[in-house]
Structures are given as C-alpha cells and as structure tokens.
PDB file of N, CA and C in Angstrom:
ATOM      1  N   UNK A   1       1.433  24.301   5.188  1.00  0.00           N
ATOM      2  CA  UNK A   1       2.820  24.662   5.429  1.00  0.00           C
ATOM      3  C   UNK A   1       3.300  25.678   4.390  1.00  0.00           C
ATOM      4  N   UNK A   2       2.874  25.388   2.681  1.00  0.00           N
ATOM      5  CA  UNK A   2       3.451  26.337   2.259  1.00  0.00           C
ATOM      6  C   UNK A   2       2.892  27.314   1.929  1.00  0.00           C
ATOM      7  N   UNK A   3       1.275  27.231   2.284  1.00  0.00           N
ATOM      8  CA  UNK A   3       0.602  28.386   1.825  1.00  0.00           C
ATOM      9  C   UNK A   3      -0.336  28.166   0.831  1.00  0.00           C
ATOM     10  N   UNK A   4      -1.448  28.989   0.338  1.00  0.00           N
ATOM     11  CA  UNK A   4      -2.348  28.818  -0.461  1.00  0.00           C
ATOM     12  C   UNK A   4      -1.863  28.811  -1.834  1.00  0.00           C
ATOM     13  N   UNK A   5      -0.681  30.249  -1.944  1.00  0.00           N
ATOM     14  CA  UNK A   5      -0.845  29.968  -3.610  1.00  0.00           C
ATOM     15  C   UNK A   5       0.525  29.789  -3.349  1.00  0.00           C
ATOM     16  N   UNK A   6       1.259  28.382  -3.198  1.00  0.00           N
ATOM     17  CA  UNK A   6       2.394  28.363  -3.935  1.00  0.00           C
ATOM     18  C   UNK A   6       1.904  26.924  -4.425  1.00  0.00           C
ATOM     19  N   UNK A   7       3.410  26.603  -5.544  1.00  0.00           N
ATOM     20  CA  UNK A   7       2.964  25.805  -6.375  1.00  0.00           C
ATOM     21  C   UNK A   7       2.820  24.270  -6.277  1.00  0.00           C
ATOM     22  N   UNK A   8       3.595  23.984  -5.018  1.00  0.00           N
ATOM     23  CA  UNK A   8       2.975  22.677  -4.505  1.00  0.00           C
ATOM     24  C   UNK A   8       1.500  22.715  -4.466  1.00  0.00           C
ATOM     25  N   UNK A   9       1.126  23.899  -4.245  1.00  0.00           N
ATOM     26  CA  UNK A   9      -0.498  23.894  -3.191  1.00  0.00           C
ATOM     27  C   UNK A   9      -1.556  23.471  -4.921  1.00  0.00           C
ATOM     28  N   UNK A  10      -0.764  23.973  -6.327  1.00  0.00           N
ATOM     29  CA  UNK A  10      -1.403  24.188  -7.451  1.00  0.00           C
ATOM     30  C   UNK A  10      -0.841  22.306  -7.809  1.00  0.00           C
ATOM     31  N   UNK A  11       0.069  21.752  -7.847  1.00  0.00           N
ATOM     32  CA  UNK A  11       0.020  20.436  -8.147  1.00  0.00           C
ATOM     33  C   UNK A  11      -1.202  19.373  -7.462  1.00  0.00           C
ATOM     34  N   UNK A  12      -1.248  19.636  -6.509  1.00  0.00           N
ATOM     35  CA  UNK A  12      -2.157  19.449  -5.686  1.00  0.00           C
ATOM     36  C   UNK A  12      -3.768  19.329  -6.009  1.00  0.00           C
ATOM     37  N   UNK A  13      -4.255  20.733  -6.719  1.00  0.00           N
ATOM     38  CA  UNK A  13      -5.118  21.196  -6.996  1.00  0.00           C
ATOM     39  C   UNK A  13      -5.514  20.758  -8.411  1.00  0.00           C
ATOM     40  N   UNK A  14      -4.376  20.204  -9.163  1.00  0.00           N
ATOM     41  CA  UNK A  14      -4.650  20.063 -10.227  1.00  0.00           C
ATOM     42  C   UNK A  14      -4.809  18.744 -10.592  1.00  0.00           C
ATOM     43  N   UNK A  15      -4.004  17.955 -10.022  1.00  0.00           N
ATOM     44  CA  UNK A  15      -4.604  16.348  -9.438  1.00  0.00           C
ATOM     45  C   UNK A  15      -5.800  16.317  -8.998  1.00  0.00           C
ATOM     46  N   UNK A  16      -6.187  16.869  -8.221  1.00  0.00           N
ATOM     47  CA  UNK A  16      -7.848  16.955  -7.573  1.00  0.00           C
ATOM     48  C   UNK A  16      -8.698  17.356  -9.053  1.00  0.00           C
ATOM     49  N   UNK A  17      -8.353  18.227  -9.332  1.00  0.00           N
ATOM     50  CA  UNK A  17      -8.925  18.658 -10.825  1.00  0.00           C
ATOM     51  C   UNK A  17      -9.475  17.306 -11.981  1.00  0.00           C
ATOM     52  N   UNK A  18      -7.636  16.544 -12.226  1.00  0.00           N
ATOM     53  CA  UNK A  18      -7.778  15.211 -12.930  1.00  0.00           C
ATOM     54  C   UNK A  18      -8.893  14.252 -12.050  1.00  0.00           C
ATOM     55  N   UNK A  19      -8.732  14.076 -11.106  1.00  0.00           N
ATOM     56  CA  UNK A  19      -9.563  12.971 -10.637  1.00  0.00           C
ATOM     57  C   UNK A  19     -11.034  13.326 -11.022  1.00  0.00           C
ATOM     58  N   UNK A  20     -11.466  14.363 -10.052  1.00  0.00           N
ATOM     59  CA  UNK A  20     -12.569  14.780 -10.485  1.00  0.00           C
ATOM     60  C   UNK A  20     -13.443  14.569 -11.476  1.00  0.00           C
ATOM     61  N   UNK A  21     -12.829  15.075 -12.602  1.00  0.00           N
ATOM     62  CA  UNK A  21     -12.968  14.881 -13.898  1.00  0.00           C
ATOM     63  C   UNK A  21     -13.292  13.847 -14.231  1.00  0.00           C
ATOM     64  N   UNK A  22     -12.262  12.417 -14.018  1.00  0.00           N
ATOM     65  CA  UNK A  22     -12.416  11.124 -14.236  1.00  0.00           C
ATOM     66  C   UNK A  22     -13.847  10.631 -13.703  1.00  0.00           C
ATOM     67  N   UNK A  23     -14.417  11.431 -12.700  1.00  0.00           N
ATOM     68  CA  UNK A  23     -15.242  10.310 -11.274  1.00  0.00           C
ATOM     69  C   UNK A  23     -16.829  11.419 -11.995  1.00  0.00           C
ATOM     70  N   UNK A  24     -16.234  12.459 -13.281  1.00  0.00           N
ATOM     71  CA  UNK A  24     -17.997  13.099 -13.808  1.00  0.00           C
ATOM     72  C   UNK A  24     -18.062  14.597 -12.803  1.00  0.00           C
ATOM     73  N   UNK A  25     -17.272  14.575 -12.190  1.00  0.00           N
ATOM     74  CA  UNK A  25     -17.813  15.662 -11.295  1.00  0.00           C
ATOM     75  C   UNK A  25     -17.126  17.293 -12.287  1.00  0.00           C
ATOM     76  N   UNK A  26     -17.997  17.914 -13.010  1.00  0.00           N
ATOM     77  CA  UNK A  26     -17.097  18.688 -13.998  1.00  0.00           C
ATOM     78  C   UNK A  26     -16.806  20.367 -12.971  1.00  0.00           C
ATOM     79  N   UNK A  27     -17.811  20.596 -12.206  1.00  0.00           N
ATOM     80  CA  UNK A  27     -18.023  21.524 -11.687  1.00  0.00           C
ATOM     81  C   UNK A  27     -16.831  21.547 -10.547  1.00  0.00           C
ATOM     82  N   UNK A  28     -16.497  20.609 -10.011  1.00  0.00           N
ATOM     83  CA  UNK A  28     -15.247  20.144  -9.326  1.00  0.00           C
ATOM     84  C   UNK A  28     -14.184  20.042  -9.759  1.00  0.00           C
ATOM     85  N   UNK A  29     -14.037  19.590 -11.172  1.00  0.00           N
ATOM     86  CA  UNK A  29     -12.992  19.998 -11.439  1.00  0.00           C
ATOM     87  C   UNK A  29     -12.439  21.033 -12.335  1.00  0.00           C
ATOM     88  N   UNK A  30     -13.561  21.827 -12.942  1.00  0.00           N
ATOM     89  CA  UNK A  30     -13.199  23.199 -13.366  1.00  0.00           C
ATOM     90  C   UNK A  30     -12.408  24.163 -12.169  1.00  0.00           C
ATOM     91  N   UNK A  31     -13.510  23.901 -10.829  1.00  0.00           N
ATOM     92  CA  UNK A  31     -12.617  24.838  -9.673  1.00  0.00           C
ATOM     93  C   UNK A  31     -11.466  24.189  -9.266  1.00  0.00           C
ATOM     94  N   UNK A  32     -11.001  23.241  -9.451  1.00  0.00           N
ATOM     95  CA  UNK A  32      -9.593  22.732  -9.020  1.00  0.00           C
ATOM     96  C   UNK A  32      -8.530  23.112  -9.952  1.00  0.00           C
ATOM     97  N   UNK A  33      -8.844  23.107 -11.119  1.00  0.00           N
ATOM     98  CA  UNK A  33      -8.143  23.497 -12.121  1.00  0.00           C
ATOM     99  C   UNK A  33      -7.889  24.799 -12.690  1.00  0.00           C
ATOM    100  N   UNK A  34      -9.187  25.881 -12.087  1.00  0.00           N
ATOM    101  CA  UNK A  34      -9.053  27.012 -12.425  1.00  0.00           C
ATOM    102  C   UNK A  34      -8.371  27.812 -11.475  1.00  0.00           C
ATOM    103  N   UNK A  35      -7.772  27.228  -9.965  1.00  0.00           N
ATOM    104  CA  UNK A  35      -7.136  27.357  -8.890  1.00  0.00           C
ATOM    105  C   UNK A  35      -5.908  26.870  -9.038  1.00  0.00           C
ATOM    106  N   UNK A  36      -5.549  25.342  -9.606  1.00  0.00           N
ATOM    107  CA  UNK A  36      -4.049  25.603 -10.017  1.00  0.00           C
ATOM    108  C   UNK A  36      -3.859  26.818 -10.841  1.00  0.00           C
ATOM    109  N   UNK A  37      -4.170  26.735 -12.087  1.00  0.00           N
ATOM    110  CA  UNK A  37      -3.823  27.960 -13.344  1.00  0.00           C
ATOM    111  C   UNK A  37      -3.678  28.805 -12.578  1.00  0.00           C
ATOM    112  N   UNK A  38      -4.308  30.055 -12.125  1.00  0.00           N
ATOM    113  CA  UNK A  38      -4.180  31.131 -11.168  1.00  0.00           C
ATOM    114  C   UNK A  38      -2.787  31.228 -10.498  1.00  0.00           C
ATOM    115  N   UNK A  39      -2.422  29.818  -9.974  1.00  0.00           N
ATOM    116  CA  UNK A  39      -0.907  29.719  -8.864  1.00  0.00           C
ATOM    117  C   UNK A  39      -0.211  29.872  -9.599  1.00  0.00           C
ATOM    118  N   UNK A  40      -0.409  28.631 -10.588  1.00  0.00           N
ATOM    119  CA  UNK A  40       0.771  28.394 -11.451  1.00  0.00           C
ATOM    120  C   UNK A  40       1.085  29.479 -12.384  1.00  0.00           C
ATOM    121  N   UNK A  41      -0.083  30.393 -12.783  1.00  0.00           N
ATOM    122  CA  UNK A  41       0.448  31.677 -13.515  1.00  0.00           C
ATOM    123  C   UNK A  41       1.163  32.650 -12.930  1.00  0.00           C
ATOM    124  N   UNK A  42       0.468  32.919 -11.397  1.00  0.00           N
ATOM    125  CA  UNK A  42       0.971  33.676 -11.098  1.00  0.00           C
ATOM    126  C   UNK A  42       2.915  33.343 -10.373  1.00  0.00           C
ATOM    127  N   UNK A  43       2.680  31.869  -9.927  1.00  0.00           N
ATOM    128  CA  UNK A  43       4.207  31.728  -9.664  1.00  0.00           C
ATOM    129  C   UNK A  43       4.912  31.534 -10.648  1.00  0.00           C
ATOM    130  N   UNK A  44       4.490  31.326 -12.193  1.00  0.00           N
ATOM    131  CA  UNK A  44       5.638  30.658 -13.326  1.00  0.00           C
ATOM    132  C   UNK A  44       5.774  32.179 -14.379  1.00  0.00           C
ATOM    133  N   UNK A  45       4.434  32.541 -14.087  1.00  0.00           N
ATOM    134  CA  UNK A  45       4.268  33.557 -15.460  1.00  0.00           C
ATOM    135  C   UNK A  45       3.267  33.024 -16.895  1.00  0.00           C
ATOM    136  N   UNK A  46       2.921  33.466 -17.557  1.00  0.00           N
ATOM    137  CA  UNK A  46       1.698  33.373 -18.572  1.00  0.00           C
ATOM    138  C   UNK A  46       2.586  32.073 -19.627  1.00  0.00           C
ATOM    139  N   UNK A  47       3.775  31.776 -19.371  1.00  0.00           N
ATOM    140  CA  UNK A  47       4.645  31.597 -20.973  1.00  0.00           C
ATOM    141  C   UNK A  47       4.993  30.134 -20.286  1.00  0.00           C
ATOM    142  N   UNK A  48       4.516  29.462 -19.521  1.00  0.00           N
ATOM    143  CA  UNK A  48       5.319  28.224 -18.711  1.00  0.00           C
ATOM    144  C   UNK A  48       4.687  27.368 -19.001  1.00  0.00           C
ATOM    145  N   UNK A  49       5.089  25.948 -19.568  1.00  0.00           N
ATOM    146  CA  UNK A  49       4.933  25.075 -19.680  1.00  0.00           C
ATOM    147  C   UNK A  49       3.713  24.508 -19.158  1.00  0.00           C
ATOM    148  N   UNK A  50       3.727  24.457 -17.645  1.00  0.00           N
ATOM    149  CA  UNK A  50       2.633  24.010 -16.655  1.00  0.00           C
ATOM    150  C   UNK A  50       1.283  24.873 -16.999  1.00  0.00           C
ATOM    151  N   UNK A  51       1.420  26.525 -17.234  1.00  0.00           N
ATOM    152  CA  UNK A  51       0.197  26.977 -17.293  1.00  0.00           C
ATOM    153  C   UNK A  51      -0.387  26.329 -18.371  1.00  0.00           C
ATOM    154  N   UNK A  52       0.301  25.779 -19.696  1.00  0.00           N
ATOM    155  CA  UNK A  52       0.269  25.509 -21.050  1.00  0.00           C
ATOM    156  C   UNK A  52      -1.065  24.109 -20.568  1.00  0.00           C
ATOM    157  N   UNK A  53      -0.240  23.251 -20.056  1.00  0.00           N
ATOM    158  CA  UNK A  53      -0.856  22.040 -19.566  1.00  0.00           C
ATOM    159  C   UNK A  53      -2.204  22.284 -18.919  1.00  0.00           C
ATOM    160  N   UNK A  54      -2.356  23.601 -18.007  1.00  0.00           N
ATOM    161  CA  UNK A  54      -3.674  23.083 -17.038  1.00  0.00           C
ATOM    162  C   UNK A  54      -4.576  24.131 -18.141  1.00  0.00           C
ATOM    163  N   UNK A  55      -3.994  25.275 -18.959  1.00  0.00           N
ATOM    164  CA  UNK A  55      -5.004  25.989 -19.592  1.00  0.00           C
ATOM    165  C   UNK A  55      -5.703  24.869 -20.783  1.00  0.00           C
ATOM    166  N   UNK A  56      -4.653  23.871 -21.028  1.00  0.00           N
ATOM    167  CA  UNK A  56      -5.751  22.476 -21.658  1.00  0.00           C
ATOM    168  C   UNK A  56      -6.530  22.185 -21.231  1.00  0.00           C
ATOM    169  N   UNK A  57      -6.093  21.241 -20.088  1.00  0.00           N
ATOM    170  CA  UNK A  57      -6.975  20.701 -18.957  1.00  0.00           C
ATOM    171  C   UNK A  57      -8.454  21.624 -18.955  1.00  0.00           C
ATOM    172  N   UNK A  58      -8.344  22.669 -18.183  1.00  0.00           N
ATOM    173  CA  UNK A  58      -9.061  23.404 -18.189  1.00  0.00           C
ATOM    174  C   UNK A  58     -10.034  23.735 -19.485  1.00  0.00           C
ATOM    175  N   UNK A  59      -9.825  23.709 -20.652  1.00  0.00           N
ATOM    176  CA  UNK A  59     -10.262  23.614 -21.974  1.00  0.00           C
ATOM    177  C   UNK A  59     -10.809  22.407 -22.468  1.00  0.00           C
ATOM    178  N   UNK A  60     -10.237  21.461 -21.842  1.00  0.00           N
ATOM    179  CA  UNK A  60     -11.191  20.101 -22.146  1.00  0.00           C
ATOM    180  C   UNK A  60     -12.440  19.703 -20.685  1.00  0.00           C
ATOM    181  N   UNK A  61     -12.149  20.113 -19.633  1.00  0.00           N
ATOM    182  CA  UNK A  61     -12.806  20.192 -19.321  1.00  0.00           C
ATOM    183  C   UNK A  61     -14.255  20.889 -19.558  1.00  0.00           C
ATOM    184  N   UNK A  62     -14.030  21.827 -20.050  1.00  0.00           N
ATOM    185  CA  UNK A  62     -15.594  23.008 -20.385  1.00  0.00           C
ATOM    186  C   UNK A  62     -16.137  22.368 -21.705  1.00  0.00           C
ATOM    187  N   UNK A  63     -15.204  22.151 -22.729  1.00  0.00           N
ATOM    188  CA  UNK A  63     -15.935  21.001 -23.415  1.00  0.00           C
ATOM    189  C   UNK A  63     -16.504  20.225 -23.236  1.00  0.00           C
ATOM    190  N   UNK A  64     -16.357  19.209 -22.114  1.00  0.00           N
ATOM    191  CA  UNK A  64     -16.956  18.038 -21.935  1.00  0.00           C
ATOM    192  C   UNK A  64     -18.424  18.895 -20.751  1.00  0.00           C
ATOM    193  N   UNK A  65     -18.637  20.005 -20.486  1.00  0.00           N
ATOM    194  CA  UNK A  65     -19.296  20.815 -19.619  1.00  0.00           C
ATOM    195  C   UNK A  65     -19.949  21.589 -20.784  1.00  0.00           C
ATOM    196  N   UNK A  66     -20.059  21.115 -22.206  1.00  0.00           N
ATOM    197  CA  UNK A  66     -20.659  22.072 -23.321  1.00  0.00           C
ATOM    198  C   UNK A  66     -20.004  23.663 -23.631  1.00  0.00           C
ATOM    199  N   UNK A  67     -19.374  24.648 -23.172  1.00  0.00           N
ATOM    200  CA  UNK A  67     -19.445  25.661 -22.545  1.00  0.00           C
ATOM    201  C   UNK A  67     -18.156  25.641 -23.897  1.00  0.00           C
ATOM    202  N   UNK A  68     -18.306  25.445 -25.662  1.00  0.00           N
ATOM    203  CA  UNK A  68     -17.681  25.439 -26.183  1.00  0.00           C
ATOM    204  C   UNK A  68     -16.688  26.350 -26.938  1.00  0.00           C
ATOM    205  N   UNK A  69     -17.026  27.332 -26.914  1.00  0.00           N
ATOM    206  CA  UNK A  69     -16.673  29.077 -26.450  1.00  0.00           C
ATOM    207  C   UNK A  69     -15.511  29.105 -25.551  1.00  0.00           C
ATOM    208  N   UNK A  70     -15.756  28.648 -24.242  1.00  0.00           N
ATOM    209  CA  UNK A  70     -14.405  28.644 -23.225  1.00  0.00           C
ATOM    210  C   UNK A  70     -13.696  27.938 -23.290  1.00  0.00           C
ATOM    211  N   UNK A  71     -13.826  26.784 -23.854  1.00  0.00           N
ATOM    212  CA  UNK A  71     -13.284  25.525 -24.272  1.00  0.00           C
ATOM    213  C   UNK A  71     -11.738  25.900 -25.548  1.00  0.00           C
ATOM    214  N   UNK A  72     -12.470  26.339 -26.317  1.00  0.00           N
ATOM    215  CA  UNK A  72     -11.942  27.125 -27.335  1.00  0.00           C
ATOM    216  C   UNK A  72     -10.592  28.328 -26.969  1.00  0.00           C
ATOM    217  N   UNK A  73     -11.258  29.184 -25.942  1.00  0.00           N
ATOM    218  CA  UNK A  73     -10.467  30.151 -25.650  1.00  0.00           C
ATOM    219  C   UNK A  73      -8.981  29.580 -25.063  1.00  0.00           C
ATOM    220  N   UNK A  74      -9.236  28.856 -23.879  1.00  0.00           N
ATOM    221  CA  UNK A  74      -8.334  28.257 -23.244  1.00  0.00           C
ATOM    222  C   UNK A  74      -7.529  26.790 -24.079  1.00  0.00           C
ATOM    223  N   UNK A  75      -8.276  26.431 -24.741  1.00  0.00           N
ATOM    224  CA  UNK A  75      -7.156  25.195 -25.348  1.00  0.00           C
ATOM    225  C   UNK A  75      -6.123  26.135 -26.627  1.00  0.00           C
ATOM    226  N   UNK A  76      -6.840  27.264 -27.214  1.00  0.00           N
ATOM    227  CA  UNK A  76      -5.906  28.244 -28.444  1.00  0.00           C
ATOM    228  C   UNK A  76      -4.533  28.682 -27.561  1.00  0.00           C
ATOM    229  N   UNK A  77      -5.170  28.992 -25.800  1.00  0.00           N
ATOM    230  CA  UNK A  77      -4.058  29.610 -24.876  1.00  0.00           C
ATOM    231  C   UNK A  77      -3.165  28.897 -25.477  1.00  0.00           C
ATOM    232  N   UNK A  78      -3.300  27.354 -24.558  1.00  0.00           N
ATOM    233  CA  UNK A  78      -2.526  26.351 -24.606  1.00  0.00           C
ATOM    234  C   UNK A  78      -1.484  26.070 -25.918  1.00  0.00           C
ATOM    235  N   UNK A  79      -1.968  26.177 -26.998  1.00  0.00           N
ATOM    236  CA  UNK A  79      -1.381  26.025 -28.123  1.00  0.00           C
ATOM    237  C   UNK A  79      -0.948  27.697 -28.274  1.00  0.00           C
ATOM    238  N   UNK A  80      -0.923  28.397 -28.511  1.00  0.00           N
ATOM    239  CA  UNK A  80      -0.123  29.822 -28.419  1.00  0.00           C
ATOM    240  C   UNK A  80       1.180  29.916 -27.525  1.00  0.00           C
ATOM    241  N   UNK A  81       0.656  29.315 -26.159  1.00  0.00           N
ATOM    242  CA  UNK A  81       2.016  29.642 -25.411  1.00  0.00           C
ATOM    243  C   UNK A  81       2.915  28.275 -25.680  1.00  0.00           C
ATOM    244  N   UNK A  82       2.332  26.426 -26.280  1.00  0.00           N
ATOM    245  CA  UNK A  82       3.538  25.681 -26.693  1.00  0.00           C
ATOM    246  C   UNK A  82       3.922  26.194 -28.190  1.00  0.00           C
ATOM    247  N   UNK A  83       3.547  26.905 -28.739  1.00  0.00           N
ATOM    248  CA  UNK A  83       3.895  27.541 -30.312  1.00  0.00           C
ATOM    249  C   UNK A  83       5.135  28.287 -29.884  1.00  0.00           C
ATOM    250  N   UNK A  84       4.647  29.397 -28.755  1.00  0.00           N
ATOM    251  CA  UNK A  84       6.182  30.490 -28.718  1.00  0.00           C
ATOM    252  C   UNK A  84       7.094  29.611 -28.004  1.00  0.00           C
ATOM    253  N   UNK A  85       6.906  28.725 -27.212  1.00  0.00           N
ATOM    254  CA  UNK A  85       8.309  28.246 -26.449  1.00  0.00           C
ATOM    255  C   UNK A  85       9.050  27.132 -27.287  1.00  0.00           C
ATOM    256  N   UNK A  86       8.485  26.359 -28.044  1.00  0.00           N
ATOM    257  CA  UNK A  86       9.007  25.010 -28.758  1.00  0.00           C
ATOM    258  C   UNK A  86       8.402  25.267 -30.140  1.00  0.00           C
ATOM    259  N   UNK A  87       7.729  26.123 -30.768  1.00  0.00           N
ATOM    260  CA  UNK A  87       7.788  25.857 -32.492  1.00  0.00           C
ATOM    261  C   UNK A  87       6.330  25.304 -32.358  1.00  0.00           C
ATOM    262  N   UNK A  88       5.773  25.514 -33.379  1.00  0.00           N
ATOM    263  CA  UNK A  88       4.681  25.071 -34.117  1.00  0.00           C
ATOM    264  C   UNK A  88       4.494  23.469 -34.298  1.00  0.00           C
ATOM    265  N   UNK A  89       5.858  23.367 -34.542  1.00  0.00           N
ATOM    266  CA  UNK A  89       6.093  21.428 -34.658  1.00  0.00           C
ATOM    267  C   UNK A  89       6.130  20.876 -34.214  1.00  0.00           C
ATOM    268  N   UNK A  90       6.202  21.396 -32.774  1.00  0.00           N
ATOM    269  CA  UNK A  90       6.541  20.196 -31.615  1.00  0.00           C
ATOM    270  C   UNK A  90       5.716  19.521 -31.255  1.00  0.00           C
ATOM    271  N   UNK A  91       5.913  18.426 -30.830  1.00  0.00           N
ATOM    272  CA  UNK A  91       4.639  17.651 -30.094  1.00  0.00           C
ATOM    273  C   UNK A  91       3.685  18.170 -29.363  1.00  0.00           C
ATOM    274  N   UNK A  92       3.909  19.120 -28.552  1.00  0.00           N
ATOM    275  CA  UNK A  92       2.938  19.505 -27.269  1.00  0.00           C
ATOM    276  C   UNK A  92       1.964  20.736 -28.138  1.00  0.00           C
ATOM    277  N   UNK A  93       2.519  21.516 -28.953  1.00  0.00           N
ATOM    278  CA  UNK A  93       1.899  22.228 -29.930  1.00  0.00           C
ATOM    279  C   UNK A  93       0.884  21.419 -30.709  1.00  0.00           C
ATOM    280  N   UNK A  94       1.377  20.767 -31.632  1.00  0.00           N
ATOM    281  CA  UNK A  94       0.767  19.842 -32.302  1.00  0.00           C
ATOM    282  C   UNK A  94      -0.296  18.801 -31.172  1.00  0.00           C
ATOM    283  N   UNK A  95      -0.278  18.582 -30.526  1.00  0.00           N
ATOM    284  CA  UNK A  95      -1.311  17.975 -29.538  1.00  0.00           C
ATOM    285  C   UNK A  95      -2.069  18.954 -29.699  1.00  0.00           C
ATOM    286  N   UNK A  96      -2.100  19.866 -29.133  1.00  0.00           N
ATOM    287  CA  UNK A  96      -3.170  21.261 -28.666  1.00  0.00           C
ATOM    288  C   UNK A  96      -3.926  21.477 -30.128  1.00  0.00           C
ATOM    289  N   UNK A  97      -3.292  22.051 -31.243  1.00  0.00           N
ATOM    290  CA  UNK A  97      -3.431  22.120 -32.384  1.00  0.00           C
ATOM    291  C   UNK A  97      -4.869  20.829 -32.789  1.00  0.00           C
ATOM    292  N   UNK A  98      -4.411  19.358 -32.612  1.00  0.00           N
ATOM    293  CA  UNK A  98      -5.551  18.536 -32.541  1.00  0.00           C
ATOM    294  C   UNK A  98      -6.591  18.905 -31.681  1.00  0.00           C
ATOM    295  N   UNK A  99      -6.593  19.097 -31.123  1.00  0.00           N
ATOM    296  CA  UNK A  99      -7.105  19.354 -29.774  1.00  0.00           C
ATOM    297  C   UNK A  99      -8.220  20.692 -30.257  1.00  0.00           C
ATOM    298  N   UNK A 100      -7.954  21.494 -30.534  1.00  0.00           N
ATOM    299  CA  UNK A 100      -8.578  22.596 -31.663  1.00  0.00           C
ATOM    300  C   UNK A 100      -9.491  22.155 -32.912  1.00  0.00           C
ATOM    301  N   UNK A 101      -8.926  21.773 -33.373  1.00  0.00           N
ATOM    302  CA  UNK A 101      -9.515  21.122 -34.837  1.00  0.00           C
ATOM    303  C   UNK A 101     -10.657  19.982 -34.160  1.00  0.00           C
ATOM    304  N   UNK A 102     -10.605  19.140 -33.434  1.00  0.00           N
ATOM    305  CA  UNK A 102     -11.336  18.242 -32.923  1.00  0.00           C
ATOM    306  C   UNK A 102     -12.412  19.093 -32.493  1.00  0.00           C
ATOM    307  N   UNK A 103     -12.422  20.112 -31.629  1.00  0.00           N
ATOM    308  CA  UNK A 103     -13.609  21.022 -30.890  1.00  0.00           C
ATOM    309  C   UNK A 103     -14.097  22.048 -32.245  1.00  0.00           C
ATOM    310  N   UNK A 104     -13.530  22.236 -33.110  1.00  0.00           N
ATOM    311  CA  UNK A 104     -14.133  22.772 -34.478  1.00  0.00           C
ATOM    312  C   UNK A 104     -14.967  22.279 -35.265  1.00  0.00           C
ATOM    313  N   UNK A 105     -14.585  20.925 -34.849  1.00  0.00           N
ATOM    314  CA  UNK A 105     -15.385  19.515 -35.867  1.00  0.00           C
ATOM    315  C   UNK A 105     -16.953  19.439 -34.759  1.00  0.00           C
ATOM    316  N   UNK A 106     -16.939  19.288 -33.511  1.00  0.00           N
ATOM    317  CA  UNK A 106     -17.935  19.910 -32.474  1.00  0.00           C
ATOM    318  C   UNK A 106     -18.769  20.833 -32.920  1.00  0.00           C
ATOM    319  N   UNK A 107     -17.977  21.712 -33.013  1.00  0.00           N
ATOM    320  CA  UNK A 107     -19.001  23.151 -33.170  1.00  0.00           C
ATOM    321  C   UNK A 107     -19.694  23.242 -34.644  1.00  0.00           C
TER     322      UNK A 107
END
C-alpha cells in the first residue's frame, strides 16, 4: 500500500532485521537492516535519530559477522550523528561511544 521505500515499509524491515539476528541468521539480517537505513535515510535525512539507531544495529551486526572494519565504520556513524543532535553526554551517545571502545577491545 505504501510502497517500497517509505518508512513504514523500513520499520518493518528493521524488525525483520532484529529477529533475524536473534534466530543467527546474520546475512538476513544485514539485508533487512541495510534496507531500512537506505529508507530511513533517505525519508529522514543522514542526522535522524532512527538512521542513528539502525546505523548501530547495522554495526553490531557485522561485528558479530567478524567484518570488524564495517562494524567500526557504522557504529562511529551512529555515535557522530547522537553527538551532533543531543551532546556528547547523552545517553544514546554515550551508549554508542561503549559500543566503540568494546569493538576496540576486539580488535
């Protein structure tokens, strides 16, 4: 009904993503997740909250897929774009921020 890329179609996609994930299937849910991001960037813009969330997602996923390089790239997103909207201090920053340091301690 509403179409491929609007952003119901990316909530959607990104639930499929979480499950996935949960049930081992990583390859399944990298493409579910790398299909929300895409919507959700392109319907919210690079600086939105939601992209913030699935460019994690997406970043812990490739971690747990070894691929620690991409892992890296996309969880720094995540923490860059909650740094400019809410501060360095905020919780969702500071999550990501762990979230970094933890995959450093990895590598």
């Amino acid at each position: 009904v509403y179409g491929p890329d609007h952003p119901n179609v990316a909530i959607r996609a990104g639930n499929l993503g979480t499950i996935l994930q949960a049930k081992g299937d990583l390859e399944g849910a990298q493409r579910y997740t790398e299909r929300a991001l895409a919507i959700d960037e392109k319907a919210y813009g690079p600086d939105h909250a939601k992209v913030a969330i699935l460019a994690a997602n997406l970043g812990q996923i490739l971690q747990a897929k070894g691929d620690l390089v991409g892992a890296r790239r996309y969880l720094q997103r995540a923490y860059s774009n909650a740094e400019k909207r809410l501060g360095a201090q905020s919780p969702e920053a500071r999550a990501y921020a762990a979230a970094l340091a933890d995959l450093k301690r990895k590598q």
